[in-house]
Protein backbone atom coordinates (compact mmCIF):
# COMPACT_ATOMS: atom_id res chain seq x y z
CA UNK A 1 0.49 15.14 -9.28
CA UNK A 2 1.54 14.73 -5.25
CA UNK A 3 -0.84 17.01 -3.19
CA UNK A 4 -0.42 15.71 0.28
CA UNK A 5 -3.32 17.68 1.28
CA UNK A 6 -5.67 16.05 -1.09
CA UNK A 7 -8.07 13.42 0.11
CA UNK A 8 -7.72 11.43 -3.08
CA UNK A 9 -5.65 8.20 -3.44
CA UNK A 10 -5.19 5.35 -5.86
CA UNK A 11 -5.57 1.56 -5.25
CA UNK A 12 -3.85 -0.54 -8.28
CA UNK A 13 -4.94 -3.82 -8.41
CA UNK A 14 -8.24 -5.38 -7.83
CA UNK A 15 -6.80 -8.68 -5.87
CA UNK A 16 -7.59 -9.54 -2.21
CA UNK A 17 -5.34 -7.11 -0.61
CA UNK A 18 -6.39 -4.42 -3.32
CA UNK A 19 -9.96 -4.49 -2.39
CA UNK A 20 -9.31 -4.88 1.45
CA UNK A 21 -6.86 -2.01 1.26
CA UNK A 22 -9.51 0.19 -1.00
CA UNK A 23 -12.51 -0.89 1.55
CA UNK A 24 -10.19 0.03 4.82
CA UNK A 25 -9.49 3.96 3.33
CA UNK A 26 -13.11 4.25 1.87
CA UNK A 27 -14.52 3.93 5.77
CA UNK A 28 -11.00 6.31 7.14
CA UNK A 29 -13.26 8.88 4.68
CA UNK A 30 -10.66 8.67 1.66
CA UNK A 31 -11.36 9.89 -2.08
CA UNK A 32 -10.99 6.28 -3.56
CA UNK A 33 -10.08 5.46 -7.73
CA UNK A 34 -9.86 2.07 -7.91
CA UNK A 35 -7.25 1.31 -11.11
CA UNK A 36 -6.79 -1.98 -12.67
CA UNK A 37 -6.19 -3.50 -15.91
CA UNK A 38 -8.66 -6.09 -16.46
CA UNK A 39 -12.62 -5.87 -15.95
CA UNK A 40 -14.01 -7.12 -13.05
CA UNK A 41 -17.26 -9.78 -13.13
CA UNK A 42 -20.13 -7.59 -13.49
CA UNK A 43 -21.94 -9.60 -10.90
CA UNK A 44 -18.62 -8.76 -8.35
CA UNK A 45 -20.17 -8.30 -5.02
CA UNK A 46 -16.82 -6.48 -3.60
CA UNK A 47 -17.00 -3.79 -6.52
CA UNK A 48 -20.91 -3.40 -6.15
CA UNK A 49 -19.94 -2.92 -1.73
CA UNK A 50 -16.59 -0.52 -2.68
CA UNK A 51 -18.95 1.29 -5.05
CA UNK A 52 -21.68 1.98 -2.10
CA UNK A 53 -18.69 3.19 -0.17
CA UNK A 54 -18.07 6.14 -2.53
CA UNK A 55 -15.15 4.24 -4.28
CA UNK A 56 -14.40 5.46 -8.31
CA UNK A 57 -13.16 2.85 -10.43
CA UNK A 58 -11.02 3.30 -14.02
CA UNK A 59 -10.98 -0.15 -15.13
CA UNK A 60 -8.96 -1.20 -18.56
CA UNK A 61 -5.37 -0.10 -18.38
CA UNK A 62 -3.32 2.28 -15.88
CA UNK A 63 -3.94 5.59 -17.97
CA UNK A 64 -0.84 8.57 -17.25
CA UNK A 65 -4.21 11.09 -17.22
CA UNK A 66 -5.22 9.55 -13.22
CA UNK A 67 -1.83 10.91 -12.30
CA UNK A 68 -2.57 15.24 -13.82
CA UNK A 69 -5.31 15.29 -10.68
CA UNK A 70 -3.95 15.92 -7.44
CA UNK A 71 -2.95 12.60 -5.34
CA UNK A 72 -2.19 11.65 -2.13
CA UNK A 73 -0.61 8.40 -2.66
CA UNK A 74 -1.09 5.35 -4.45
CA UNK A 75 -1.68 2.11 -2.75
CA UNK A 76 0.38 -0.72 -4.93
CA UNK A 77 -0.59 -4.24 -5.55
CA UNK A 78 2.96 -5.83 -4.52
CA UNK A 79 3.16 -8.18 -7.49
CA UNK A 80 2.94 -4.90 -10.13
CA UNK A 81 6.71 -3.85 -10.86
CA UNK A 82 7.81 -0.33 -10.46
CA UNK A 83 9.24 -0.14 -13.53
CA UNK A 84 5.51 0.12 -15.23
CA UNK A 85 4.72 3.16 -16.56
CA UNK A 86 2.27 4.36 -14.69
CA UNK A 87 4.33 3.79 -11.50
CA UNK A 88 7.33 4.96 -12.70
CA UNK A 89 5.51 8.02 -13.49
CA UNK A 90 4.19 8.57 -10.07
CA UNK A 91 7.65 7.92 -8.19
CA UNK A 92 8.86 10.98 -10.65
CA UNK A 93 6.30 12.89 -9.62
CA UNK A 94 7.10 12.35 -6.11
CA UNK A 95 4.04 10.83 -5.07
CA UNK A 96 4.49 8.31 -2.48
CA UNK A 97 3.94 4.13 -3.60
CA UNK A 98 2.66 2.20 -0.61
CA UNK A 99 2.03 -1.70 -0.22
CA UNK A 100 -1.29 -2.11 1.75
CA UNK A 101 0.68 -3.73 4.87
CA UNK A 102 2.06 0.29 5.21
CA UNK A 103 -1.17 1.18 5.17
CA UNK A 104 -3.25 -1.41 7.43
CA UNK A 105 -0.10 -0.67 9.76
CA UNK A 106 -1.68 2.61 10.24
CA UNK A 107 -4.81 1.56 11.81
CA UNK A 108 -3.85 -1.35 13.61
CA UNK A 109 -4.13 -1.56 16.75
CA UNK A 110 -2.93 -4.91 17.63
CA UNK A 111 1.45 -5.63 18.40
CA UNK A 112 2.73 -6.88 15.02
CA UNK A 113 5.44 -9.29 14.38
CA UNK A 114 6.02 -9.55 11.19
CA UNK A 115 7.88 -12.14 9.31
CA UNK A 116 10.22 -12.68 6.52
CA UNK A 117 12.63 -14.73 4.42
CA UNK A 118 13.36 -16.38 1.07
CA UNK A 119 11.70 -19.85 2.09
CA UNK A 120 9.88 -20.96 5.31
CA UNK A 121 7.93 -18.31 5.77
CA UNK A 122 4.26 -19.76 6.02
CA UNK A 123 5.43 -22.48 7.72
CA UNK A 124 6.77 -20.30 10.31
CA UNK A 125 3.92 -17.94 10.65
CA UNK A 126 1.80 -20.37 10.68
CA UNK A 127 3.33 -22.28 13.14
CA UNK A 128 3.75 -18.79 14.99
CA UNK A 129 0.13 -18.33 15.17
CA UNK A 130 -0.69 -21.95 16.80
CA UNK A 131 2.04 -21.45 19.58
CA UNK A 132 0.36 -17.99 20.28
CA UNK A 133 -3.32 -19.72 20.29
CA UNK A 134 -1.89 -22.51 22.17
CA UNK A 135 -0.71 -19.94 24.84
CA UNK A 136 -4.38 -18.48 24.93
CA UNK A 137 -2.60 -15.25 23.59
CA UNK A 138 -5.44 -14.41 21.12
CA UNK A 139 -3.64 -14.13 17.83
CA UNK A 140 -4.33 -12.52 14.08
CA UNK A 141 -2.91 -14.39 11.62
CA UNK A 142 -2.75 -12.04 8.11
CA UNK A 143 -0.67 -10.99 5.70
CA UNK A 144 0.90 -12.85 2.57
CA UNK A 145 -0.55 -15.77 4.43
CA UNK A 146 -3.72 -15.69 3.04
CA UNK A 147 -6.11 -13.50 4.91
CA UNK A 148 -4.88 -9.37 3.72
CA UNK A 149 -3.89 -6.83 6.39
CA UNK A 150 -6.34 -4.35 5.79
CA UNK A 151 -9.27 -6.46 6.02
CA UNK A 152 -8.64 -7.26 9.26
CA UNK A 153 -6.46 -4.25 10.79
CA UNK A 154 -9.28 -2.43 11.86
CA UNK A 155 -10.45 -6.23 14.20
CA UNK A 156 -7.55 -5.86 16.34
CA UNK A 157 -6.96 -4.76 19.91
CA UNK A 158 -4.13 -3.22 22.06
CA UNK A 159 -1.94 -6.05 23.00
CA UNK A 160 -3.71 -8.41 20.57
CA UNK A 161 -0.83 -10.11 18.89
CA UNK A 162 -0.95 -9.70 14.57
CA UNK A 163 1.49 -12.09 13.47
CA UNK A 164 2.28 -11.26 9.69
CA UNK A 165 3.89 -12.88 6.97
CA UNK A 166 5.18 -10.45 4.58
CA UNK A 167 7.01 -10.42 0.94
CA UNK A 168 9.62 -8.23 -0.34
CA UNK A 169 6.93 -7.12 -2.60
CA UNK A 170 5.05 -6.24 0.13
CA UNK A 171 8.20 -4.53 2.28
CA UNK A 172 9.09 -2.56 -0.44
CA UNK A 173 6.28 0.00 -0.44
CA UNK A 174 7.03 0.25 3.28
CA UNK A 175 7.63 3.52 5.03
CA UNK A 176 6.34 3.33 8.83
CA UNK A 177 5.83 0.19 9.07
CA UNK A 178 6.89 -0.87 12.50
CA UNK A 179 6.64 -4.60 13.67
CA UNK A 180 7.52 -5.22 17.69
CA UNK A 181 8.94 -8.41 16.61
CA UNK A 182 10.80 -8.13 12.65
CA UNK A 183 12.34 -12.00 12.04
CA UNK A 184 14.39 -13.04 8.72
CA UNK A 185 14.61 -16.58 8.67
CA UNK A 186 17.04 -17.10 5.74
CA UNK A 187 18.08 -15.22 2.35
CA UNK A 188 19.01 -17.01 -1.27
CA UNK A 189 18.59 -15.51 -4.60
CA UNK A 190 15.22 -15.14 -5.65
CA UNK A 191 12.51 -12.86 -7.30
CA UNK A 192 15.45 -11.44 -9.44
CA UNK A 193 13.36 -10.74 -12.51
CA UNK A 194 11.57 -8.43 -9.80
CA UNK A 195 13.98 -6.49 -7.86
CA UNK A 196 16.85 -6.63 -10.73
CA UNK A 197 19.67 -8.40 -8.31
CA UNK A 198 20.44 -10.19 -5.00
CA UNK A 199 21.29 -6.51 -3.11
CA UNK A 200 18.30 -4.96 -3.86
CA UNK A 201 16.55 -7.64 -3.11
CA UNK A 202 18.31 -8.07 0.09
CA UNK A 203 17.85 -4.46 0.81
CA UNK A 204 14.00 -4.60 0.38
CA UNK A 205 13.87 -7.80 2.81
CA UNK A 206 15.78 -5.43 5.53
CA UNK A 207 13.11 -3.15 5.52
CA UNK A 208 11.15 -5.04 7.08
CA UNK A 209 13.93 -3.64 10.00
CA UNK A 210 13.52 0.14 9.16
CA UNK A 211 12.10 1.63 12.01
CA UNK A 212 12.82 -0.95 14.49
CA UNK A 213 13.96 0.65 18.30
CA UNK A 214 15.69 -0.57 21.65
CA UNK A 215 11.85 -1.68 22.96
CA UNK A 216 11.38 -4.01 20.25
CA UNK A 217 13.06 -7.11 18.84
CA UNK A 218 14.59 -8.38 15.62
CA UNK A 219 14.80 -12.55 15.21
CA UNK A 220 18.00 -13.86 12.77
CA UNK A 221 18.83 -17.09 11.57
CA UNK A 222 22.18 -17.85 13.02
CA UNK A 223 22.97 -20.24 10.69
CA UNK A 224 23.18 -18.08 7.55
CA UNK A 225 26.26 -15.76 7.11
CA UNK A 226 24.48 -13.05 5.26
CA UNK A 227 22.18 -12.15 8.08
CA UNK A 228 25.05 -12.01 10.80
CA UNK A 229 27.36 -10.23 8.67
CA UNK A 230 24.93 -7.42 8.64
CA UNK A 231 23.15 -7.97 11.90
CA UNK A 232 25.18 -4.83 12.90
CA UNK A 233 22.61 -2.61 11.39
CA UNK A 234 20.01 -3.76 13.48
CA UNK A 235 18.66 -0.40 15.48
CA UNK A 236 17.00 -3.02 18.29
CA UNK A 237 18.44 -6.29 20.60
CA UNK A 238 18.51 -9.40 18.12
CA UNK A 239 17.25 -12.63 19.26
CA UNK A 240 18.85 -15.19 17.37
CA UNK A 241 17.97 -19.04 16.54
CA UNK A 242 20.02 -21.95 15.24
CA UNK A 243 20.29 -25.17 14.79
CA UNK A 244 23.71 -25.83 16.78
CA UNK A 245 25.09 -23.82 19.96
CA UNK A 246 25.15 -20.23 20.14
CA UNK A 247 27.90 -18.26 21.73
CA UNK A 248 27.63 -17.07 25.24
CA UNK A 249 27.12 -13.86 24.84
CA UNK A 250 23.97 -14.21 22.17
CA UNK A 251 20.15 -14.61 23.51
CA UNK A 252 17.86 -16.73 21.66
CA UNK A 253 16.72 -20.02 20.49
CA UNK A 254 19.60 -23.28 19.49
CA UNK A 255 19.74 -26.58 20.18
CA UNK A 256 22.29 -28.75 22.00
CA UNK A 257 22.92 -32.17 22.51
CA UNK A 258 19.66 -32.76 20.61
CA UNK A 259 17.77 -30.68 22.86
CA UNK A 260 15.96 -27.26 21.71
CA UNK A 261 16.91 -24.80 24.35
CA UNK A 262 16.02 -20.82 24.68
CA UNK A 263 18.56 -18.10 26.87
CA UNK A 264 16.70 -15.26 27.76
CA UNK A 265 17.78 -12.55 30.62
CA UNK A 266 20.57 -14.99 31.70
CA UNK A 267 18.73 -18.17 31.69
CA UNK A 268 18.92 -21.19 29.60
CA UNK A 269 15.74 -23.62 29.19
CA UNK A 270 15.18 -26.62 27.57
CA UNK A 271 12.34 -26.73 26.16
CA UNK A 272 11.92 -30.06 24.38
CA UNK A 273 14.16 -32.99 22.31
CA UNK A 274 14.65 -32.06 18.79
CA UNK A 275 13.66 -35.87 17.99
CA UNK A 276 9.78 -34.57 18.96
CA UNK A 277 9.53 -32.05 16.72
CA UNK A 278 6.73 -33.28 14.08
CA UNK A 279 7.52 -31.61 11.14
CA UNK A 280 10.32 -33.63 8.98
CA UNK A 281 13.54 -32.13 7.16
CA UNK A 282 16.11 -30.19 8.31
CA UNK A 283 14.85 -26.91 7.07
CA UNK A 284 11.63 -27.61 9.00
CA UNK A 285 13.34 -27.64 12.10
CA UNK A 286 15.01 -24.04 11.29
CA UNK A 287 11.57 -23.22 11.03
CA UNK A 288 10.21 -24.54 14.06
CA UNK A 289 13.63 -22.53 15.88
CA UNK A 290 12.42 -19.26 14.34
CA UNK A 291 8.73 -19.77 15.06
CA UNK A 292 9.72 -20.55 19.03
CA UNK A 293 11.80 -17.68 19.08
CA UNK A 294 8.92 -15.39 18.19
CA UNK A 295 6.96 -17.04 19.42
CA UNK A 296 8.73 -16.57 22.78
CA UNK A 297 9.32 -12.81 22.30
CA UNK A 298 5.69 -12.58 22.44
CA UNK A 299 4.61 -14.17 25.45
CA UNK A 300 4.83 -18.23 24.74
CA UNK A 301 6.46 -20.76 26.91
CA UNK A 302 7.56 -24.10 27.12
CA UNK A 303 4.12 -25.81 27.09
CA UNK A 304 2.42 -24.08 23.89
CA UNK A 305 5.63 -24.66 22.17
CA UNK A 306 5.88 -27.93 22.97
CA UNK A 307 2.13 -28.83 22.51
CA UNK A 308 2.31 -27.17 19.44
CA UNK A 309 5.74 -28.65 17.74
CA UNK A 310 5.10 -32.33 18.80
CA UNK A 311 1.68 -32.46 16.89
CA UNK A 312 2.09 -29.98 13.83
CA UNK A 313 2.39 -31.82 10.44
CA UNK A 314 2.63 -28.77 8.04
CA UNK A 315 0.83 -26.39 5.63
CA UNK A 316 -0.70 -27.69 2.21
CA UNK A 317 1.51 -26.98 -1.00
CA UNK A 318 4.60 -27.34 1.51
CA UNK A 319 5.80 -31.14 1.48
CA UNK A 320 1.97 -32.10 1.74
CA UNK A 321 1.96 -35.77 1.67
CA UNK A 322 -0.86 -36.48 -0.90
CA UNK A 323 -1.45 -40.62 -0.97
CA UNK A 324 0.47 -44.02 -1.35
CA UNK A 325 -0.56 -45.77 -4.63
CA UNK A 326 1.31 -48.81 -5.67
CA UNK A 327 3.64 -48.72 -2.78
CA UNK A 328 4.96 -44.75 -4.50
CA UNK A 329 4.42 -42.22 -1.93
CA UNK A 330 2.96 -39.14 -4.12
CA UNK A 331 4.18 -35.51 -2.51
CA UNK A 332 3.15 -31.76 -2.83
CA UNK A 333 5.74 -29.04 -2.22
CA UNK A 334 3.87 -26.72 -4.86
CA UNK A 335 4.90 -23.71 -2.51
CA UNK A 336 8.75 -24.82 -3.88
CA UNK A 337 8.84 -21.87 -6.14
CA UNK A 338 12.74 -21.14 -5.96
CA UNK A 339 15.52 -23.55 -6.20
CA UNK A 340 16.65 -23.14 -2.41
CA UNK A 341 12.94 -24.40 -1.71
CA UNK A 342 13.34 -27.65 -4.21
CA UNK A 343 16.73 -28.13 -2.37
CA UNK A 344 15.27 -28.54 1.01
CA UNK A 345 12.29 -30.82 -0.22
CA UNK A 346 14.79 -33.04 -2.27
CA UNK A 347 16.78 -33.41 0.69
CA UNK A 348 13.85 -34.49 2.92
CA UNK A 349 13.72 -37.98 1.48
CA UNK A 350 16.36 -41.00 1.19
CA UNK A 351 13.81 -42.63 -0.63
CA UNK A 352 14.97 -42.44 -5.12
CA UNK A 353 13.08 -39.68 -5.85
CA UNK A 354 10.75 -39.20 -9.45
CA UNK A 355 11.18 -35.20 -9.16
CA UNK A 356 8.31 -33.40 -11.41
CA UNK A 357 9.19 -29.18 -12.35
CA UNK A 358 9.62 -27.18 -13.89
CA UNK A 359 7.19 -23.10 -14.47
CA UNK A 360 7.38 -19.75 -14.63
CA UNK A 361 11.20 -18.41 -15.60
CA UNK A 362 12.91 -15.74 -13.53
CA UNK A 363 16.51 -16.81 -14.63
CA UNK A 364 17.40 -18.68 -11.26
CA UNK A 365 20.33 -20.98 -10.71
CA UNK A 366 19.68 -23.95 -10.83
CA UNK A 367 23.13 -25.10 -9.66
CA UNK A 368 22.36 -25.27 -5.94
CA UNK A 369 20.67 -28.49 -6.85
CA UNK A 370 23.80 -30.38 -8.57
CA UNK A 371 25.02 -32.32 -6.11
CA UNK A 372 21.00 -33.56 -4.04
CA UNK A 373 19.67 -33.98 -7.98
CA UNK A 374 23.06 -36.40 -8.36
CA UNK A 375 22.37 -38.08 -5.34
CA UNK A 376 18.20 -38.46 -5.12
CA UNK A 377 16.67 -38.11 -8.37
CA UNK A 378 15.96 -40.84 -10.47
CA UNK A 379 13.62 -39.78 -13.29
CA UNK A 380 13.26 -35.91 -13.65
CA UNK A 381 9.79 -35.01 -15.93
CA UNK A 382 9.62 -31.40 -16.75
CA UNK A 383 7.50 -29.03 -18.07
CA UNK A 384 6.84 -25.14 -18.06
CA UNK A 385 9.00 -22.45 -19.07
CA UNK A 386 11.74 -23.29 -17.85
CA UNK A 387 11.55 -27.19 -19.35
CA UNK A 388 14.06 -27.40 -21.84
CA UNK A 389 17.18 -25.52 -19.13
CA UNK A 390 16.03 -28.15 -16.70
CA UNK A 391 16.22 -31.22 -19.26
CA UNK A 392 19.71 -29.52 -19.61
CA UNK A 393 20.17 -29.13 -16.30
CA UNK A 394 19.25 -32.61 -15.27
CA UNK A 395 21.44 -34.26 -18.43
CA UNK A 396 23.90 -32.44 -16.84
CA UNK A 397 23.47 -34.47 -13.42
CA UNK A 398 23.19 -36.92 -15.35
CA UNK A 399 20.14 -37.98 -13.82
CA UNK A 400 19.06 -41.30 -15.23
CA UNK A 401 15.50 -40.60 -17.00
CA UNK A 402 14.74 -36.79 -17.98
CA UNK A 403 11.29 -36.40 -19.59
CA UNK A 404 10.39 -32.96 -21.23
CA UNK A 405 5.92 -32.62 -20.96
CA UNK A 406 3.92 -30.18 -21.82
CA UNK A 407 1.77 -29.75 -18.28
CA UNK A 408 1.57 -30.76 -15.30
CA UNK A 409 -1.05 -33.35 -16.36
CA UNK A 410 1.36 -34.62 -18.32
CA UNK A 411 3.76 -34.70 -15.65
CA UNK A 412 2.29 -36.61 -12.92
CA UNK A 413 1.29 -39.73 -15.16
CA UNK A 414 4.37 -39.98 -16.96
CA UNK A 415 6.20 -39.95 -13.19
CA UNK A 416 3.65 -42.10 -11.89
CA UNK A 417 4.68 -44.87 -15.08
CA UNK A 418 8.04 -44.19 -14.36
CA UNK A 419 7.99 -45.15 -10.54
CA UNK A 420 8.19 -48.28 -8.97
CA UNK A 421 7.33 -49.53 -5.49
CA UNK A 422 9.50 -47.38 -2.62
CA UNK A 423 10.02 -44.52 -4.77
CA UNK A 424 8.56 -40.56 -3.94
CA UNK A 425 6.92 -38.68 -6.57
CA UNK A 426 7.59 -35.32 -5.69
CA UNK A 427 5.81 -32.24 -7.19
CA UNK A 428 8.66 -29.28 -6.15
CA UNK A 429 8.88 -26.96 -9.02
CA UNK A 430 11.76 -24.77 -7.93
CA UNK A 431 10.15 -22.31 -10.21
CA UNK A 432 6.45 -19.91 -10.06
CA UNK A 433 3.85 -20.97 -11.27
CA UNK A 434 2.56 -17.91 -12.96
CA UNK A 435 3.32 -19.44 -16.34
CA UNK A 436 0.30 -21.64 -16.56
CA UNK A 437 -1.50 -21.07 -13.17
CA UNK A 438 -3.04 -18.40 -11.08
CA UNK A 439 -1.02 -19.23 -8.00
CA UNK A 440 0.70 -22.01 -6.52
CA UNK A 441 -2.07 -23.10 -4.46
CA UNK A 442 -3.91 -23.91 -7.47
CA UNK A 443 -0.66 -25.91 -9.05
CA UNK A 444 -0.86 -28.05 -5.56
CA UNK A 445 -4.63 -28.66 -5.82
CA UNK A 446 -4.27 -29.88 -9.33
CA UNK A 447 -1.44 -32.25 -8.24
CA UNK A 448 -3.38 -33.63 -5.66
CA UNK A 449 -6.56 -33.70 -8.34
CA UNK A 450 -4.63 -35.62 -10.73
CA UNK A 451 -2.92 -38.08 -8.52
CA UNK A 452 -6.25 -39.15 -6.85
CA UNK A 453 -7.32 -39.75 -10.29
CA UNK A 454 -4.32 -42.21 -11.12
């Protein structure tokens, strides 16, 4: 039952940002029930530590009988839906559902920006983070990234900046969570299996704007429609990016004649030929637009963004070249786990293109890929979940080799028979990879694992 003057609160989920989130409110002097599903390794070092904090742990299942004692509120793991019992439970009973970026938000001390978007987002935030370090600005990089909020929310300073990239997931059990610099770099359909359709799914990325103000700033991608049609909600001064002009009247990041330029206060600066920029494909250079734009807003300039676009060659798992074997250029985009994302990687290469996906099925569309799978793909092998609507699919494209496998092992030597001198063999699954791995990251490492063994 809710009690907000109860010490007691519930962490679900024993993942990284479950046990960072638990360890953060067992040293603010919380009550602490730990709640997950499956049993932990007895020998788990991060239990035996949580347990030495005065941590409680109901391991097993998510039992209604946790919720008849009075609670707090109950700390989330982003990936469990709301429509499980248990949560859906709690939300009747009024008791508030928090993602642990709400609460590390609490204690940090640092200047967040915080960063969204249905692809790009790692690439940006990481890319964020260099520019920052580049500028000697001293900054955290956390978040969905990798590294949780809460274990680090308590390392941070005033005016350290704690650059965050964040999920819907994550923004959903938001409720004063309150970056100085909010960006959303682009919106397609995705996660629909999750939020139950493209508005609420929309919605939940736009919290992400809730409690933005006139002293802080909110970054939008230009370029997409959906984002300016409702840029008029936007409580704080928006600082846009694009890859063409910009109106007059609009500050922010563009580029013209081939030049990436920022206008600021009344000024215009160029900052550095597009042609420089390091990173290939179209979508990367959206990215690199956003990531100058924040990284502007927070106190870069011309030479760390410059130092920092001209040299960076991307994130592993996101168009990761792997190796050249047999004149076939072998690459990871693993992170691909939508359509949109398999879209931008397919475009990326003139090169014909043996395209391996295929995983975990959330009932996207696949048609945003008709006319690039037409035009690039050669061979498509498949495998996952979602195999036998993309052999469909691809027929449909009529694509001129479609292989159906039954993993990924599978997959990479039957694309690596099936290419020839000049072509790409490119691992972007447009799908999750929850069906037979843990994560994309280890989808990408297996790739990589199985193409050094070819």
């Amino acid at each position: 039952m809710f009690d907000k003057t109860t010490n007691t609160v519930i962490v679900m989920g024993l993942a990284r940002s479950g046990l960072a989130a638990a360890r953060l409110l067992c040293q603010r002097g919380y009550d602490v029930i730990v709640n997950d599903q499956k049993q932990p390794d007895p020998n788990n070092a991060e239990v035996s530590s949580l347990k030495d904090l005065g941590a409680r742990f109901v391991f097993g299942g998510h039992p209604l009988e946790l919720l008849e004692q009075p609670i707090k509120f109950i700390v989330k793991n982003p990936g469990i839906p709301y429509r499980v019992p248990f949560v859906a439970a709690a939300m009747e009973q009024g008791i508030p559902i928090y993602t642990e970026i709400e609460v590390a938000s609490w204690y940090a001390q640092g200047q967040i920006t915080a960063i969204t978007g249905s692809n790009g987002k790692t690439t940006t935030t990481t890319l964020v983070g260099e520019i920052l370090a580049a500028a000697e600005l001293n900054p955290l990089v956390a978040g969905n990234i990798g590294t949780a909020f809460s274990a680090v929310a308590d390392e941070t300073v005033p005016s350290q900046p704690v650059v965050l990239e964040v999920s819907s997931f994550q923004l959903l059990g938001t409720e004063r969570f309150h970056p100085h610099v909010a960006a959303i770099l682009n919106l397609f359909p995705a996660h629909l299996d999750y939020h139950g359709d493209f508005d609420a799914y929309f919605d939940a990325k736009w919290k992400i704007f809730a409690n933005l103000d006139q002293g802080d700033y909110a970054v939008l991608n230009f370029n997409d429609d959906r984002l300016r049609k409702r840029a008029g909600e936007v409580q704080a001064p928006i600082f846009w990016f694009s890859t063409g002009p910009l109106p007059d009247s609009l500050e922010g990041v563009y580029v013209e004649r081939d030049v990436i330029m920022v206008r600021m206060s009344g000024n215009s600066i160029p900052v550095m030929p597009v042609s420089d920029v390091a990173l290939p494909g179209s979508h990367n250079l959206q990215n690199a637009l956003a990531a100058t734009a924040v990284a502007w807003l927070v106190g870069a300039r011309e030479s760390a963004v410059r130092q920092v676009l001209t040299s960076f060659r991307g994130v592993e798992h996101r168009l990761e070249f792997v190796e050249t074997k047999g004149g076939v250029l072998y690459y990871n985009d693993s992170k691909s786990t939508n359509p949109t994302a398999a879209l931008q990687a397919l475009r990326s290469f003139s090169q014909p293109i043996v395209w391996i996906a295929g995983g975990l099925d959330r009932r996207d569309d696949y048609s945003v890929l008709d006319d690039v799978v037409k035009a690039r793909v050669k061979t498509a092998v498949l495998y996952g979940q979602t195999a036998a609507d993309l052999v469909e699919f691809c027929r449909g494209c009529d694509v001129e080799q479609v292989v159906r496998v039954d993993n990924l092992d599978d997959a990479v030597r039957t694309a690596a028979n099936a290419a020839v001198e000049g072509d790409v063999v490119l691992l972007s699954p447009a799908c999750a990879s929850w069906d037979m791995f843990t994560s994309f990251e280890e989808r990408g490492r297996m790739f990589k694992e199985v193409v050094h063994r070819l």
